[in-house]
Protein backbone atom coordinates (compact mmCIF):
# COMPACT_ATOMS: atom_id res chain seq x y z
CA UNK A 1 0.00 0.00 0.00
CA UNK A 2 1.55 3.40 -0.92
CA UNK A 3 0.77 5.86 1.63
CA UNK A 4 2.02 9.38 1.35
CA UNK A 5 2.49 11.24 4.80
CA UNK A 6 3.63 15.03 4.43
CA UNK A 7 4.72 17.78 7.16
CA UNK A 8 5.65 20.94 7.12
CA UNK A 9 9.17 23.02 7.54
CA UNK A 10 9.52 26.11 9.85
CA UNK A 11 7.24 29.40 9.58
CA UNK A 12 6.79 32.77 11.08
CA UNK A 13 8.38 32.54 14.81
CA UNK A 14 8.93 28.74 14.80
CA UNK A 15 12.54 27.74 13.63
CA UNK A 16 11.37 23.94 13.52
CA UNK A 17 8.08 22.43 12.45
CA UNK A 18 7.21 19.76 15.12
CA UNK A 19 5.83 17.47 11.91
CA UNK A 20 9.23 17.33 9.69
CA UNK A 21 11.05 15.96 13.19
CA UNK A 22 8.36 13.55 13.52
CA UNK A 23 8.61 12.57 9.79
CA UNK A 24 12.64 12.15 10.06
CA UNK A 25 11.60 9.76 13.20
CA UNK A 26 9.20 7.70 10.96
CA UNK A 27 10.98 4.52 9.67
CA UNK A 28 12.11 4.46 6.27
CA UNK A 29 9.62 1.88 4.26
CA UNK A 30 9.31 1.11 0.36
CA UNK A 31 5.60 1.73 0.31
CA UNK A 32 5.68 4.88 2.52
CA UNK A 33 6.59 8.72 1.14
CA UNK A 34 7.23 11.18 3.36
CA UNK A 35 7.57 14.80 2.49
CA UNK A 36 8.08 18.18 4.06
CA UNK A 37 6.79 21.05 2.03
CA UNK A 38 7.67 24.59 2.48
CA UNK A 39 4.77 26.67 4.16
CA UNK A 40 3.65 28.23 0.94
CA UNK A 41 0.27 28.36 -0.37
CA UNK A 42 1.10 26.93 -3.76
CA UNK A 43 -1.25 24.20 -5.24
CA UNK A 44 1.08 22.64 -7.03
CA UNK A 45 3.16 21.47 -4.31
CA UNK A 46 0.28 19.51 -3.03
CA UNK A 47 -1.35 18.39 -6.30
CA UNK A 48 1.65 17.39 -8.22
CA UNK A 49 2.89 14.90 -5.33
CA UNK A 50 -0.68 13.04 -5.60
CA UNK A 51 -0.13 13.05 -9.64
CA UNK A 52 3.34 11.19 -9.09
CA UNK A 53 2.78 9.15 -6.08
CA UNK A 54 -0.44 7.63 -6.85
CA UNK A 55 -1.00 7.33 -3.03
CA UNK A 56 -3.46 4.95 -1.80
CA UNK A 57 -4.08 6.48 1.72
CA UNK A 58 -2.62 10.42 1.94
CA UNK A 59 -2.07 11.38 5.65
CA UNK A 60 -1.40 15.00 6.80
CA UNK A 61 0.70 16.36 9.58
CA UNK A 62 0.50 19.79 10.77
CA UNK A 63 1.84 21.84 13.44
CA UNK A 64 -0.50 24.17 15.63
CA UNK A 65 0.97 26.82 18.21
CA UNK A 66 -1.33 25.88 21.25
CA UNK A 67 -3.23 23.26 23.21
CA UNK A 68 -2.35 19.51 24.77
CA UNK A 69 -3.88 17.15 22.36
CA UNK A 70 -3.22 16.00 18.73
CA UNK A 71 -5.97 17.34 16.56
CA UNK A 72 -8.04 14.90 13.85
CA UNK A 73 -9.08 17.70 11.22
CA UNK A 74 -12.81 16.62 9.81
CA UNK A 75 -13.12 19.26 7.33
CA UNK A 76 -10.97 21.59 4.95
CA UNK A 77 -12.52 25.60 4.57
CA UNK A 78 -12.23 27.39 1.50
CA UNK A 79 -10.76 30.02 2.98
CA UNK A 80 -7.07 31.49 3.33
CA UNK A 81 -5.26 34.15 4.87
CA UNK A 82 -1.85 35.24 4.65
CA UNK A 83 -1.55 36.59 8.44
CA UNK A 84 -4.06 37.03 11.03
CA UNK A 85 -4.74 40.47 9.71
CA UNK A 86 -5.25 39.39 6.07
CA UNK A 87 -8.52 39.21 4.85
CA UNK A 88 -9.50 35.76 4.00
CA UNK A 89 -9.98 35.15 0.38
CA UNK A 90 -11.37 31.66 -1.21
CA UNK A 91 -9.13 28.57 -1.87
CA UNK A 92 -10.97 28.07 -4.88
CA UNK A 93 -13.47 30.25 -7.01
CA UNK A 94 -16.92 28.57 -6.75
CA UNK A 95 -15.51 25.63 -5.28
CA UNK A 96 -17.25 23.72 -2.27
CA UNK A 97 -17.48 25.89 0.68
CA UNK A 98 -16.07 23.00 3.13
CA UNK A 99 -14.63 19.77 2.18
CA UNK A 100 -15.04 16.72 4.48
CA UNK A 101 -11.90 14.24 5.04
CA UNK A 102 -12.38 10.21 4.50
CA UNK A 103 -10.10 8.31 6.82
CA UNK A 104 -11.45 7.60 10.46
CA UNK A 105 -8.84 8.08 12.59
CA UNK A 106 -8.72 7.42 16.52
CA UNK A 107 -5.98 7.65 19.21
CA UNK A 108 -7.91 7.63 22.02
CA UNK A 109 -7.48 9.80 24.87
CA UNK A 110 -4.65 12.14 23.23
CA UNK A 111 -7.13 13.38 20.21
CA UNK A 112 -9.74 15.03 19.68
CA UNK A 113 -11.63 15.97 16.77
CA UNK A 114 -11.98 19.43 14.67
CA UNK A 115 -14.01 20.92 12.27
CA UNK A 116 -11.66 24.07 12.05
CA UNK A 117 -8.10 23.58 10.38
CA UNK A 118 -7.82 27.33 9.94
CA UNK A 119 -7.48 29.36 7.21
CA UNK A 120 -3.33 29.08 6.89
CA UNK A 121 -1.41 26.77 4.69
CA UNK A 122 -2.43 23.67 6.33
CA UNK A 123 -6.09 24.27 5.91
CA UNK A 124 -4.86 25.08 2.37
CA UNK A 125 -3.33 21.96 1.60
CA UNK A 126 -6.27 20.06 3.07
CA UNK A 127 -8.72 21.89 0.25
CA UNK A 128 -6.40 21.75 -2.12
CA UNK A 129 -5.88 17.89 -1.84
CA UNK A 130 -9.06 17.08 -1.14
CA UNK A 131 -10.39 18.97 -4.19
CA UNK A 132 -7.98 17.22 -6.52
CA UNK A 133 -8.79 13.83 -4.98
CA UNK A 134 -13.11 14.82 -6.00
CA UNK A 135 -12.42 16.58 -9.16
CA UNK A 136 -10.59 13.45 -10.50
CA UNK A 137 -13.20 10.74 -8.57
CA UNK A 138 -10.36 9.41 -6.77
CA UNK A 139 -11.26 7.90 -3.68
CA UNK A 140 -8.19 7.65 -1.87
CA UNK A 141 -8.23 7.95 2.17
CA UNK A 142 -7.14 11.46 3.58
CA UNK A 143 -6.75 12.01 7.31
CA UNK A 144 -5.15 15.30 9.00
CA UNK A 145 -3.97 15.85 12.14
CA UNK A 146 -2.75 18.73 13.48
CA UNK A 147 0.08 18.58 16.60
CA UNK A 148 1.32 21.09 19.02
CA UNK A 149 4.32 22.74 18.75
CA UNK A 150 5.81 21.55 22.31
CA UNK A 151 4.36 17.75 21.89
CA UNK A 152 6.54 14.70 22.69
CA UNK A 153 7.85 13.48 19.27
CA UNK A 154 8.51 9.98 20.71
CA UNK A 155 4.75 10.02 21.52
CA UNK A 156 3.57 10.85 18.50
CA UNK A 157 5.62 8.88 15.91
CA UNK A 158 4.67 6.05 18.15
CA UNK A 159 1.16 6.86 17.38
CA UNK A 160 1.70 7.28 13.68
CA UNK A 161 3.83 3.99 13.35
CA UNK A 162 1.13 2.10 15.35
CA UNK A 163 -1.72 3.91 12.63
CA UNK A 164 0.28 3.48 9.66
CA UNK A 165 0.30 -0.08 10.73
CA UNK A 166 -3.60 -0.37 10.98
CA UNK A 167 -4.29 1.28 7.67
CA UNK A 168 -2.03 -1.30 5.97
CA UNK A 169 -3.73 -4.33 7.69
CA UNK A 170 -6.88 -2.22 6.71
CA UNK A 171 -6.50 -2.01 3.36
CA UNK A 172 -4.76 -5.34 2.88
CA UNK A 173 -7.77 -7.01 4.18
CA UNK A 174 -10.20 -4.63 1.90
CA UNK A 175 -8.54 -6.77 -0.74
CA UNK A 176 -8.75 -10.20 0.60
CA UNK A 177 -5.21 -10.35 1.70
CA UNK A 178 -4.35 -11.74 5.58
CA UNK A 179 -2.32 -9.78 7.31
CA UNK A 180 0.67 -11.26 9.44
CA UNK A 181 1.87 -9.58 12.78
């Protein structure tokens, strides 16, 4: 199963993006893609890795400045802002107003689950992807989860190892194939 799982590098007053040292912690697998795109709200970025990849599941990391818990974004906006102060301006002329994401996720007690991804670059790359994904009736899984700056990478790449797991053994047995432990 190829499975594409993407970060992001540093931005405005953070040096490091918690989600490209969680993707250098993530083992290195044949099947499994990770990249860390620059905080810029350019489509192609996002679109063209789906056109070469061909992912079968497309998971989402992105960093957020506050709270304790590991966020399971539900829905993508279309909606962007530069900076706080920006106004926000659509994602995508007369495209969907919200966008709803396909892959269940659950951790348990150190999630919880949002309907507002924001209107930066990660909401961005949510609506983008998702949008490419319906436009061209592909019906590959997207999940994204959003982690604080100041969470314990250990923590959550054992969380990501132990749900990259599940979706294979998922998918694997969508197909008729056993999975082995």
């Amino acid at each position: 199963m190829r499975v594409l799982i993407y970060g992001f590098g540093p931005y405005r007053q953070f040096q490091q993006n918690i989600t490209a040292k969680i993707l250098q912690r993530l083992p290195k697998q044949e099947p499994l893609t990770k990249i860390v795109f620059p905080v810029k709200f350019h489509k192609r970025q996002f679109t063209d890795a789906i056109k070469h990849l061909k992912p079968e599941v497309i998971l989402g990391l992105g960093q957020c400045s506050g709270g304790r818990l590991l966020r399971i974004e539900k829905r993508a906006v279309n909606k962007r802002r530069v900076s706080q102060s920006a106004t926000a301006k659509p994602i995508v002329r007369g495209g969907a107003r919200a966008l709803s994401t396909n892959l269940e996720l659950s951790f348990g007690r150190a999630a919880e689950q949002s309907r507002n991804a924001g209107d930066y670059v990660c909401n961005y790359s949510m609506y983008i992807m998702l949008d490419y994904l319906k436009r061209h009736r592909l019906s590959t899984p997207y999940a994204f989860i959003h982690i604080p700056h100041d969470y314990d990478k250990e923590k959550a790449r054992r969380l990501l190892v132990k749900t990259l797991r599940r979706l294979s053994i998922t998918k694997s047995n969508t197909h008729g194939i056993k999975s082995h432990r």
